[in-house]
PDB file of N, CA and C in Angstrom:
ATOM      1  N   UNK A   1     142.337  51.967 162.492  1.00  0.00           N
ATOM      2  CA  UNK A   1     142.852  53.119 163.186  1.00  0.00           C
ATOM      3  C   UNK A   1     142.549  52.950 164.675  1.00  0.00           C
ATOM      4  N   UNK A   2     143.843  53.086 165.420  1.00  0.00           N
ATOM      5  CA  UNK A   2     143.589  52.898 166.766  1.00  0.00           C
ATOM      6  C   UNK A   2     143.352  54.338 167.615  1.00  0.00           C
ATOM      7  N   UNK A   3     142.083  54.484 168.445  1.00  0.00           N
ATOM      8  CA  UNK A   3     142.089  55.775 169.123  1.00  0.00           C
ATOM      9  C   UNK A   3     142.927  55.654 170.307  1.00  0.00           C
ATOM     10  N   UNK A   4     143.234  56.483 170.964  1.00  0.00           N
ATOM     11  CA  UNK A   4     143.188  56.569 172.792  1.00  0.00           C
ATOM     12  C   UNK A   4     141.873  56.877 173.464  1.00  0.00           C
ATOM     13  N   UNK A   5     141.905  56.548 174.923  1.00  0.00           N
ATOM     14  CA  UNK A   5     140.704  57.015 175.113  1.00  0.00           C
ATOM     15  C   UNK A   5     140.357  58.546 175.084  1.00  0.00           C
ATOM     16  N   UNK A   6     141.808  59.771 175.022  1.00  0.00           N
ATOM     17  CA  UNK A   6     141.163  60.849 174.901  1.00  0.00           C
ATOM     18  C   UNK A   6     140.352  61.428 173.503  1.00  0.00           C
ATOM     19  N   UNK A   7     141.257  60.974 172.607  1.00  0.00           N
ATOM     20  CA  UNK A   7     140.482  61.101 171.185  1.00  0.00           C
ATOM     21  C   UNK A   7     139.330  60.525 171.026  1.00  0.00           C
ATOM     22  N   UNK A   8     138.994  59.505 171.731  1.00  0.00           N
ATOM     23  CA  UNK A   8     137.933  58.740 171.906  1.00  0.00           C
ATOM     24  C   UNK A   8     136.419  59.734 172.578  1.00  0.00           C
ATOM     25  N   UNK A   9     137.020  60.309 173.625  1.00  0.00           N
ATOM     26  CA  UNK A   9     136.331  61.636 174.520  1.00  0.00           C
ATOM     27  C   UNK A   9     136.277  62.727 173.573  1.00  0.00           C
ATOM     28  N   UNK A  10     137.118  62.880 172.896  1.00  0.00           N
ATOM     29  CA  UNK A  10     136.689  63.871 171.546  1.00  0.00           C
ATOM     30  C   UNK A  10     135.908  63.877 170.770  1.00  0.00           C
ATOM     31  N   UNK A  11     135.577  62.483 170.000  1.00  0.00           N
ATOM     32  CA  UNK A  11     134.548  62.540 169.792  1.00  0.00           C
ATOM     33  C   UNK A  11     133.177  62.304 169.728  1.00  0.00           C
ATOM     34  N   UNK A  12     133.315  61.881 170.945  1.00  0.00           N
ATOM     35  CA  UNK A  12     131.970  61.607 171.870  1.00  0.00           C
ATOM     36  C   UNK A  12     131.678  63.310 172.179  1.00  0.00           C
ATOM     37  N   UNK A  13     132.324  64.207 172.499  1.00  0.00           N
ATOM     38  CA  UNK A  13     132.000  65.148 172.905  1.00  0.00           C
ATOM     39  C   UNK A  13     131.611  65.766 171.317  1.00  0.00           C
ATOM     40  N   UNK A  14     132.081  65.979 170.357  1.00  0.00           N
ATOM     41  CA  UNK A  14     131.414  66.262 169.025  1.00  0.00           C
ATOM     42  C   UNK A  14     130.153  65.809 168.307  1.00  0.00           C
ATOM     43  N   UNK A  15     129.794  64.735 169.006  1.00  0.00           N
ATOM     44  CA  UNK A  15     128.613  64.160 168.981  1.00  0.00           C
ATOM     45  C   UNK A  15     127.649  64.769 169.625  1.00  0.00           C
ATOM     46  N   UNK A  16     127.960  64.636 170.532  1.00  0.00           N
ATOM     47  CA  UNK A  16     127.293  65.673 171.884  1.00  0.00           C
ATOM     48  C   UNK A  16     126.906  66.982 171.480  1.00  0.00           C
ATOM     49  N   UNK A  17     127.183  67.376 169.985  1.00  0.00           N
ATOM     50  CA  UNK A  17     127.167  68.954 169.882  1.00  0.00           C
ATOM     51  C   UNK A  17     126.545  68.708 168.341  1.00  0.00           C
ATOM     52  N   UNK A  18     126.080  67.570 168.475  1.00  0.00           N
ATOM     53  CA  UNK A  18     125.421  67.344 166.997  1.00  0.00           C
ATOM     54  C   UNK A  18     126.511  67.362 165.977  1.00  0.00           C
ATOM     55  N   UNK A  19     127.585  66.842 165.828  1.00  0.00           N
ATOM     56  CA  UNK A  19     128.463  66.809 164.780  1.00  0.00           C
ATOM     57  C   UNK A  19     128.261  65.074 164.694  1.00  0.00           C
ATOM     58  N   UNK A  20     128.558  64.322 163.112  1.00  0.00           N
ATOM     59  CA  UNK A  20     128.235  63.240 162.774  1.00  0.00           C
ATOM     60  C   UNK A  20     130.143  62.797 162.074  1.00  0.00           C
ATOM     61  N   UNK A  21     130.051  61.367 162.986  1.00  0.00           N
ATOM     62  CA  UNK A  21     131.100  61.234 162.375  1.00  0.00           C
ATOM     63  C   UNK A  21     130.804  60.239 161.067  1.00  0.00           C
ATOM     64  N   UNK A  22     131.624  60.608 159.987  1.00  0.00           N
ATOM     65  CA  UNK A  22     131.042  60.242 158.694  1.00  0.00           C
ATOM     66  C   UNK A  22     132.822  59.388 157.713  1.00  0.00           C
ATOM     67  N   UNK A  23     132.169  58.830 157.257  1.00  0.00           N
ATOM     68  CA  UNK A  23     133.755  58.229 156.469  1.00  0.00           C
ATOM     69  C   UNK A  23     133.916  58.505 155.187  1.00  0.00           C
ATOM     70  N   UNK A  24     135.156  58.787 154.525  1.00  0.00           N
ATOM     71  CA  UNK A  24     134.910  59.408 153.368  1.00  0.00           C
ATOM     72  C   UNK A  24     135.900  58.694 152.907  1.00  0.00           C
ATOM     73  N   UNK A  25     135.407  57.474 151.530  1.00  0.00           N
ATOM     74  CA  UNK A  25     136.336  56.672 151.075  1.00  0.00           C
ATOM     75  C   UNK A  25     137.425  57.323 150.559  1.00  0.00           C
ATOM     76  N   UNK A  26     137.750  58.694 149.482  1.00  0.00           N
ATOM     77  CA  UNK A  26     138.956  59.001 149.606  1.00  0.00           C
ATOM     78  C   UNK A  26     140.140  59.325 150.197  1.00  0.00           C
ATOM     79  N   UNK A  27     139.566  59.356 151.684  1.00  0.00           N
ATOM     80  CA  UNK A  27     140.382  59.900 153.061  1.00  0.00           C
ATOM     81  C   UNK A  27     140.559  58.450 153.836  1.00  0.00           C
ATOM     82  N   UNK A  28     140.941  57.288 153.620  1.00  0.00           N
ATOM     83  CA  UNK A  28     140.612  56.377 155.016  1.00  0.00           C
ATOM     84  C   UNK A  28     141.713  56.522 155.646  1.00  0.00           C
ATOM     85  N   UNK A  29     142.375  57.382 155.815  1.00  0.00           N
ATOM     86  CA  UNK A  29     143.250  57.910 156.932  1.00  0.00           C
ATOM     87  C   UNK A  29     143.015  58.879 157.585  1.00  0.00           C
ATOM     88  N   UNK A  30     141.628  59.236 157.415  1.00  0.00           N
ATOM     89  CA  UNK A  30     140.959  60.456 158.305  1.00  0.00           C
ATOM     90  C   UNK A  30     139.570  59.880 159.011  1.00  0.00           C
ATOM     91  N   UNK A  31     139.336  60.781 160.069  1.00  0.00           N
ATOM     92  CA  UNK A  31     137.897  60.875 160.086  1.00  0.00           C
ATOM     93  C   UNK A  31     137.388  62.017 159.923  1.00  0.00           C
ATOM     94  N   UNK A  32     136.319  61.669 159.837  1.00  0.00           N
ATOM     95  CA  UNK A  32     135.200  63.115 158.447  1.00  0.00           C
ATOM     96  C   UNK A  32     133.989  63.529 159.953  1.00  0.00           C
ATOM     97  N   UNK A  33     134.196  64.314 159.734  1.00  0.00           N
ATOM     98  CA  UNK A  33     133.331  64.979 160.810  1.00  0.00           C
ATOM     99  C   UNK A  33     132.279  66.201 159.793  1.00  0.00           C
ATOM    100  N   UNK A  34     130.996  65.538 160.249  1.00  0.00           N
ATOM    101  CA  UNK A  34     130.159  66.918 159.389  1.00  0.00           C
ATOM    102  C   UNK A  34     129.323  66.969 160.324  1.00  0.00           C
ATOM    103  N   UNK A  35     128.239  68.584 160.058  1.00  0.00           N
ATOM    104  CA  UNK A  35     127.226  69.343 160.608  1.00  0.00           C
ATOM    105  C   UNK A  35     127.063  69.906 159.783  1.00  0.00           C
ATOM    106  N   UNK A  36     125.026  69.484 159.472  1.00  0.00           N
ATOM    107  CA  UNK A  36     124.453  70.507 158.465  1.00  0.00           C
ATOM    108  C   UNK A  36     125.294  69.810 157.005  1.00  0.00           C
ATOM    109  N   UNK A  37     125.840  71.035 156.303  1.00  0.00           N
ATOM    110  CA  UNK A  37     126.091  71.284 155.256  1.00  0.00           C
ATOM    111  C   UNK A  37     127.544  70.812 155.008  1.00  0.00           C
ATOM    112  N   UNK A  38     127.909  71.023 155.880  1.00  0.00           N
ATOM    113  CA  UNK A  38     129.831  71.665 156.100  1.00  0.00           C
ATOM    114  C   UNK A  38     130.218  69.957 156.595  1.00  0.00           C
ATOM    115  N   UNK A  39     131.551  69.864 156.082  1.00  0.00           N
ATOM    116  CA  UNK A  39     132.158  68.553 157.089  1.00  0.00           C
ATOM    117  C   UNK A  39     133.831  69.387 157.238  1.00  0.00           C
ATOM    118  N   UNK A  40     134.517  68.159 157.977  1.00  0.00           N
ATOM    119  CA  UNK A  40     136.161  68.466 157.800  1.00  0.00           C
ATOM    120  C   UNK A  40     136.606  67.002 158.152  1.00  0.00           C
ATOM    121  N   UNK A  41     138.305  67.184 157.648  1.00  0.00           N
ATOM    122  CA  UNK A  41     138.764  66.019 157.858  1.00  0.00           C
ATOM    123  C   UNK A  41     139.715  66.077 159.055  1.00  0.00           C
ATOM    124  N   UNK A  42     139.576  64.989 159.816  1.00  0.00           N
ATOM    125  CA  UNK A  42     140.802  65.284 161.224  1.00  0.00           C
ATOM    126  C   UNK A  42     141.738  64.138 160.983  1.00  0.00           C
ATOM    127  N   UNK A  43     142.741  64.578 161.322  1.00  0.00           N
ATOM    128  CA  UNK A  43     143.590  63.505 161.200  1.00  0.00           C
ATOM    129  C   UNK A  43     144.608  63.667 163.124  1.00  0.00           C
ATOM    130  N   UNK A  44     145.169  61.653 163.405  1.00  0.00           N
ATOM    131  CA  UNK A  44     145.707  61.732 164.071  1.00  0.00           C
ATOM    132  C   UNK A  44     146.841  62.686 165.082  1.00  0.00           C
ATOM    133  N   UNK A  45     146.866  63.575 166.041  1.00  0.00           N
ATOM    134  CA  UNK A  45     147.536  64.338 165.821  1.00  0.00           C
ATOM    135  C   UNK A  45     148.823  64.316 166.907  1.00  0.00           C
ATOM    136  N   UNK A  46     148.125  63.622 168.143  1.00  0.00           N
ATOM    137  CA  UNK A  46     148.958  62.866 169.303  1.00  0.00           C
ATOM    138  C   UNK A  46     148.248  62.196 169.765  1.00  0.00           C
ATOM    139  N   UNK A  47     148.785  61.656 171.249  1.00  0.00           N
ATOM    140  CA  UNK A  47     147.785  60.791 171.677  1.00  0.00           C
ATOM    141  C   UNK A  47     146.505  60.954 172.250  1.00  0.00           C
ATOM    142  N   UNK A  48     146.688  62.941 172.335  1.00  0.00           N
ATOM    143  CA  UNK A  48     145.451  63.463 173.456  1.00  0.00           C
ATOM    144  C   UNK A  48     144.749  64.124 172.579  1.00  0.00           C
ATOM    145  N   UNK A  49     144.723  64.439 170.764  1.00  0.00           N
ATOM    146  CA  UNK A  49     144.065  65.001 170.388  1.00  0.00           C
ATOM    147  C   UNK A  49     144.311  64.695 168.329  1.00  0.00           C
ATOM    148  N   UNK A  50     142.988  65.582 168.040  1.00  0.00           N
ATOM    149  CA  UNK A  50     143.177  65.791 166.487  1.00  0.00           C
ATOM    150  C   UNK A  50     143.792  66.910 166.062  1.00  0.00           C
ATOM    151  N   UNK A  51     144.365  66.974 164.652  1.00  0.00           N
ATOM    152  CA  UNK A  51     144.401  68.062 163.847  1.00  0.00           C
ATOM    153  C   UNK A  51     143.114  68.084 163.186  1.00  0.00           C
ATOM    154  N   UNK A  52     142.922  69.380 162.640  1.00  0.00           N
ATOM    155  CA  UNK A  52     142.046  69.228 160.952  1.00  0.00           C
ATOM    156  C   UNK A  52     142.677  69.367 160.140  1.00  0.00           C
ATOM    157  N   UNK A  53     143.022  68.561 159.034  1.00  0.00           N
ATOM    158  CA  UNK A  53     143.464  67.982 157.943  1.00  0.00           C
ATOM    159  C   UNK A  53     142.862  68.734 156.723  1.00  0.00           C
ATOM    160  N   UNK A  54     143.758  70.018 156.085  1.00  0.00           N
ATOM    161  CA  UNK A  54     143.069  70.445 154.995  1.00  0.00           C
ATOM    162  C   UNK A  54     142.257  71.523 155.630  1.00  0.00           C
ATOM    163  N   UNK A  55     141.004  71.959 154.287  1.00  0.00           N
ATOM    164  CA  UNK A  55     140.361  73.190 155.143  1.00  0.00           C
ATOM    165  C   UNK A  55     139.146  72.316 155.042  1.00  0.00           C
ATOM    166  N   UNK A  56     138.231  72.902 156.320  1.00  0.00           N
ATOM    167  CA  UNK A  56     136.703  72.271 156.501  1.00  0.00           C
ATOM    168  C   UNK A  56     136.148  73.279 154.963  1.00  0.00           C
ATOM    169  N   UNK A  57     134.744  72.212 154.898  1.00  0.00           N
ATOM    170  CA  UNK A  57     134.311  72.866 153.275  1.00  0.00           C
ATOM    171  C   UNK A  57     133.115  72.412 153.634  1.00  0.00           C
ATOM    172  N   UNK A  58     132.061  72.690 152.551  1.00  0.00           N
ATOM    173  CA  UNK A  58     130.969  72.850 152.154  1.00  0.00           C
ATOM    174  C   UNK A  58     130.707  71.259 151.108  1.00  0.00           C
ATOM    175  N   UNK A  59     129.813  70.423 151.452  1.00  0.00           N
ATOM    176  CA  UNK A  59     129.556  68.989 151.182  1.00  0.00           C
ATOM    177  C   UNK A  59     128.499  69.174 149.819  1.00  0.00           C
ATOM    178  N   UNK A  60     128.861  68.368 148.666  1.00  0.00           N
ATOM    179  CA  UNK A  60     128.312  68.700 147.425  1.00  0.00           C
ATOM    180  C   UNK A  60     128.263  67.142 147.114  1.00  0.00           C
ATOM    181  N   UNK A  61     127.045  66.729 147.375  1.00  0.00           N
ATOM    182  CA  UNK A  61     126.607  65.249 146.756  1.00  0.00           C
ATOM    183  C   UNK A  61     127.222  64.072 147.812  1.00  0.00           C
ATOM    184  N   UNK A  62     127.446  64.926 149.334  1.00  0.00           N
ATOM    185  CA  UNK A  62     127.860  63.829 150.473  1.00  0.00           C
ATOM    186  C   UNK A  62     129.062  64.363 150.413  1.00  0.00           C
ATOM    187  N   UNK A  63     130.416  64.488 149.353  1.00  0.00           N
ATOM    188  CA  UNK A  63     131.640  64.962 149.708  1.00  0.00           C
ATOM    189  C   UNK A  63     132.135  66.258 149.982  1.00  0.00           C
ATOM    190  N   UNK A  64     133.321  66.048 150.056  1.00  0.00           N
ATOM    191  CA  UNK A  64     133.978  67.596 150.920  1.00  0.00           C
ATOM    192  C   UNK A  64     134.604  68.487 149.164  1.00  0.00           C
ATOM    193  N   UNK A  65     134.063  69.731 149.235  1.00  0.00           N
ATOM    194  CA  UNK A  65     134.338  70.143 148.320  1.00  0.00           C
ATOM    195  C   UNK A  65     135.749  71.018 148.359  1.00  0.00           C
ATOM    196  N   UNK A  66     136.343  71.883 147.387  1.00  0.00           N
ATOM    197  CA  UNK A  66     137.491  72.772 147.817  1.00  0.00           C
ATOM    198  C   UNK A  66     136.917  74.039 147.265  1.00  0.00           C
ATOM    199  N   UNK A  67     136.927  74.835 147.971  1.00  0.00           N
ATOM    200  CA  UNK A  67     137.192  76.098 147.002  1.00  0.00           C
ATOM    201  C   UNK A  67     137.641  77.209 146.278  1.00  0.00           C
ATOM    202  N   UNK A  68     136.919  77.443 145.266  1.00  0.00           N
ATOM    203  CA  UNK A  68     137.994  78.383 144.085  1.00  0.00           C
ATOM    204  C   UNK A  68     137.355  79.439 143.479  1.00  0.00           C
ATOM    205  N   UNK A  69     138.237  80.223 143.112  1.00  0.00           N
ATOM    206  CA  UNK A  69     137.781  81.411 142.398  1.00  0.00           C
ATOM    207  C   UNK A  69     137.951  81.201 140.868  1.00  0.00           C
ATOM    208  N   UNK A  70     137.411  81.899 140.113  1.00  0.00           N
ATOM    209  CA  UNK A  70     136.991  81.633 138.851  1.00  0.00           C
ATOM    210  C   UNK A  70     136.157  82.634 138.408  1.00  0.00           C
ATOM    211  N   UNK A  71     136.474  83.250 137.557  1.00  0.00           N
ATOM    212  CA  UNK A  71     135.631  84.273 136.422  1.00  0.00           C
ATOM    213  C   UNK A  71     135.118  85.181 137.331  1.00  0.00           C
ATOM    214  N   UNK A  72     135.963  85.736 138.469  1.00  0.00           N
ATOM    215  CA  UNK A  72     135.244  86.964 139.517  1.00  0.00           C
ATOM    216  C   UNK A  72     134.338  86.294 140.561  1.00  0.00           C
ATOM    217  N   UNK A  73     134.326  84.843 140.535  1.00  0.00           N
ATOM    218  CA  UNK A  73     133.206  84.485 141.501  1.00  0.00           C
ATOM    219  C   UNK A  73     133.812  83.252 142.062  1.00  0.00           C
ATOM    220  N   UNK A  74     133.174  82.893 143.332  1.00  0.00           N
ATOM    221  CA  UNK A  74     134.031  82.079 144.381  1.00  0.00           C
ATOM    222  C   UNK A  74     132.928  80.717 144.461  1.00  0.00           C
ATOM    223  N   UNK A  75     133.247  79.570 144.216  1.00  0.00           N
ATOM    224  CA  UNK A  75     132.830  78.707 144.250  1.00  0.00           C
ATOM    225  C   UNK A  75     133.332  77.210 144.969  1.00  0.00           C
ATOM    226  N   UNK A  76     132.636  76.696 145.353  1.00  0.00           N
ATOM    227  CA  UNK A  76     132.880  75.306 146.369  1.00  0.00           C
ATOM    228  C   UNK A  76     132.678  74.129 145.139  1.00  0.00           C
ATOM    229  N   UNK A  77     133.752  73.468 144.477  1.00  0.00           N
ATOM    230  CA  UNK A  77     133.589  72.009 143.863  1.00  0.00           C
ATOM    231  C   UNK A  77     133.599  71.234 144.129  1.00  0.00           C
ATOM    232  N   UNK A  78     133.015  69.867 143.675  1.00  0.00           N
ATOM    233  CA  UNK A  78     133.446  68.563 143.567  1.00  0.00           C
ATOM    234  C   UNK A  78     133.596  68.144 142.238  1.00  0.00           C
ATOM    235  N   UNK A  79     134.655  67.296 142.098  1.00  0.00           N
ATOM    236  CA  UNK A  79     134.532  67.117 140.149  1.00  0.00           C
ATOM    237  C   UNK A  79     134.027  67.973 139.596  1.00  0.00           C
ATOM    238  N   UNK A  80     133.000  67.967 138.726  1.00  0.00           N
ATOM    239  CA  UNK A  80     132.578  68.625 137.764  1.00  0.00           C
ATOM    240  C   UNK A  80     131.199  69.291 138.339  1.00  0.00           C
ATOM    241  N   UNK A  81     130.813  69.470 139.724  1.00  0.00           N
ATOM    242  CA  UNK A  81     130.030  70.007 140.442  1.00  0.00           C
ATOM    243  C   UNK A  81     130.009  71.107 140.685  1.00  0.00           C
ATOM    244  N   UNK A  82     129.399  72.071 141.105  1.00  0.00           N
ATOM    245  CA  UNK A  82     129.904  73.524 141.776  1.00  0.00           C
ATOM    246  C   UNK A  82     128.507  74.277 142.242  1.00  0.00           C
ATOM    247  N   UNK A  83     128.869  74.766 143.391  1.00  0.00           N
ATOM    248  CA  UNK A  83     127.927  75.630 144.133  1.00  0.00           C
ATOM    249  C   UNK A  83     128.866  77.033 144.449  1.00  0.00           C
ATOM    250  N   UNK A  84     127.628  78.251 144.127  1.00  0.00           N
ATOM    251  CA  UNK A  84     128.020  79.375 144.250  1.00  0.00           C
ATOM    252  C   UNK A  84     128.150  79.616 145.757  1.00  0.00           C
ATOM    253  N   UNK A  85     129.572  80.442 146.722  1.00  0.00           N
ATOM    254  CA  UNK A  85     129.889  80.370 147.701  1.00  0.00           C
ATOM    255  C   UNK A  85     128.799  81.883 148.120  1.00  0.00           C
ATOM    256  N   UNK A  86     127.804  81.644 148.430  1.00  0.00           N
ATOM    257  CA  UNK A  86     126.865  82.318 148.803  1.00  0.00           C
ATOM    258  C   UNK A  86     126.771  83.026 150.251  1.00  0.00           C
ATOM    259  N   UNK A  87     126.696  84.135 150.813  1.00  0.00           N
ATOM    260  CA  UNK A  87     127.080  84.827 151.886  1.00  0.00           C
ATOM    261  C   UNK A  87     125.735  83.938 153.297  1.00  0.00           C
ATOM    262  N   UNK A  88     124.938  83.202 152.715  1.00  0.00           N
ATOM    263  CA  UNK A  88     124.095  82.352 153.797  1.00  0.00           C
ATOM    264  C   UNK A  88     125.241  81.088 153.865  1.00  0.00           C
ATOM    265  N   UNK A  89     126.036  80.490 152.531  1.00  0.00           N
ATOM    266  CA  UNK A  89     126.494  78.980 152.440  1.00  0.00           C
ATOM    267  C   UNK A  89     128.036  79.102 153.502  1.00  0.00           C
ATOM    268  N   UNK A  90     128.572  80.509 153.171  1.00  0.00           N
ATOM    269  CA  UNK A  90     129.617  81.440 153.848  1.00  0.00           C
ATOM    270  C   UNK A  90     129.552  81.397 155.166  1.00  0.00           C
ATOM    271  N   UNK A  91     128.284  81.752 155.618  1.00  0.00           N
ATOM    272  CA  UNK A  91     127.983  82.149 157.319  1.00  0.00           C
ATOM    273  C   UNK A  91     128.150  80.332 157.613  1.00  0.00           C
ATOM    274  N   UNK A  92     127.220  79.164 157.063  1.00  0.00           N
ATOM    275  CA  UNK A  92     127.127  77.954 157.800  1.00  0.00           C
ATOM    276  C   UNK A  92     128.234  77.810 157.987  1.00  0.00           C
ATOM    277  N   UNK A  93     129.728  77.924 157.022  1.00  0.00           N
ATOM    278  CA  UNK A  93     130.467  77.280 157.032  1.00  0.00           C
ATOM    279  C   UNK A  93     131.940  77.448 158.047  1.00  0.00           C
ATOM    280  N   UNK A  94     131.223  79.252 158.454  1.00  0.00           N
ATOM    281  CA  UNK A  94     131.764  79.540 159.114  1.00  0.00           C
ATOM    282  C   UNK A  94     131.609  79.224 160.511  1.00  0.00           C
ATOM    283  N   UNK A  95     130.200  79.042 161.023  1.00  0.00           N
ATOM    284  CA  UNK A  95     129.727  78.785 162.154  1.00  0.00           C
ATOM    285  C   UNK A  95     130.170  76.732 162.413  1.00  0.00           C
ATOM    286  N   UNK A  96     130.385  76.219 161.532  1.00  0.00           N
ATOM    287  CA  UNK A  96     130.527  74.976 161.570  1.00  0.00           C
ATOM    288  C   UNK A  96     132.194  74.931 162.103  1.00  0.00           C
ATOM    289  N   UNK A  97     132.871  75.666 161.294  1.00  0.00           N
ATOM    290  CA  UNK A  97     134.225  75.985 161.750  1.00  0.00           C
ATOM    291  C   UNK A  97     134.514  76.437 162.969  1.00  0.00           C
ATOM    292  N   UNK A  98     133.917  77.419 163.538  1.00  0.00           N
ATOM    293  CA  UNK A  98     133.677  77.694 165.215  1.00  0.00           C
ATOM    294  C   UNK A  98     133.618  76.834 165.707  1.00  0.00           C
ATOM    295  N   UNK A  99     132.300  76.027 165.578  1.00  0.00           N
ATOM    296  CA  UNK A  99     132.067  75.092 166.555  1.00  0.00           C
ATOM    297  C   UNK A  99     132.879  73.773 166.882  1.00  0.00           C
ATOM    298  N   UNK A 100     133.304  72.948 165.518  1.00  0.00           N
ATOM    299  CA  UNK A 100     134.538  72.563 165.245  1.00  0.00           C
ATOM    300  C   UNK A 100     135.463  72.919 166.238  1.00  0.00           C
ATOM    301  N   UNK A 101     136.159  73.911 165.974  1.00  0.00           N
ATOM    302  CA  UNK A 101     137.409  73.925 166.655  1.00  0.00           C
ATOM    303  C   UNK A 101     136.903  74.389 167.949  1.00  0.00           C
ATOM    304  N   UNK A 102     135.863  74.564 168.376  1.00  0.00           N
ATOM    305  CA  UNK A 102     135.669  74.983 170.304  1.00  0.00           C
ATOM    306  C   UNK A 102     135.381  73.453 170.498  1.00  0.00           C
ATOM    307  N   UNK A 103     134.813  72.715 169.836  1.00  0.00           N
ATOM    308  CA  UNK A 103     135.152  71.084 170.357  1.00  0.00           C
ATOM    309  C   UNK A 103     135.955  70.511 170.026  1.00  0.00           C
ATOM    310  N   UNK A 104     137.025  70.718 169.479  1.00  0.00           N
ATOM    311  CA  UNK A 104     138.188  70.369 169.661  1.00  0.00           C
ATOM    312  C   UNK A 104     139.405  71.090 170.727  1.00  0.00           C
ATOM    313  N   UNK A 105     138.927  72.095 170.700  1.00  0.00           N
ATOM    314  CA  UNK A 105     140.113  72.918 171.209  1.00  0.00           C
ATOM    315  C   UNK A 105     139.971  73.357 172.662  1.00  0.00           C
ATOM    316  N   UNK A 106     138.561  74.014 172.412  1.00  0.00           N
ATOM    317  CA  UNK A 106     137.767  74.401 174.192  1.00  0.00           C
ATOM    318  C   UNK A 106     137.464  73.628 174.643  1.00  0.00           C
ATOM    319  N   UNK A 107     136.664  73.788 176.101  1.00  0.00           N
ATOM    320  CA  UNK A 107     136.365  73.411 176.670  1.00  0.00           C
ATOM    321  C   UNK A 107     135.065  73.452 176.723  1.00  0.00           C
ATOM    322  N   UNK A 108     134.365  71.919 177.117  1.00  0.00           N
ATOM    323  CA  UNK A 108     132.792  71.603 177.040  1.00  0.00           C
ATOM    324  C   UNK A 108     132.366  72.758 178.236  1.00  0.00           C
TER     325      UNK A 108
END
């Protein structure tokens, strides 16, 4: 995957904010960006920037989970994994999502 240098400045600046860029063999057409708990996937989007690819989620055994509702209760999977979407697991994932998109979107 070829960057430009602004995508390149992207994520140097996500670094800069404690975000880890991480690779996630089912995605190798993305890069995996996590903090903490939470990751997301970005994908190419022009030459001056990313999308996020999918929704950012909550990381269960290193991967990106999805989540679902089920029997009245809201849960984050992987395979046959599952964590209860808990109003502390809720807040990280939300604050990871903020920050996310103000380094992508805002300004340092």
């Amino acid at each position: 995957m070829e960057l430009t240098p602004q995508q390149i400045s992207i994520l140097e600046r996500l670094q800069q904010r404690d975000f880890q860029t991480v690779a996630f063999p089912m995605y190798p057409n993305h890069i995996g960006i996590r903090k903490g708990n939470c990751a997301a996937l970005l994908a190419l989007a022009s030459p001056d920037g990313f999308s996020v690819f999918g929704s950012p989620s909550y990381l269960i055994g290193g991967n990106i989970s999805v989540s679902i509702e089920r029997g009245g209760s809201k849960w984050f999977v992987w395979k046959k994994e599952r964590l209860e979407t808990t109003p502390v697991r809720l807040a990280e994932l939300a604050q990871f999502i903020a920050e996310l998109n103000d380094s992508l979107f805002g300004t340092m």
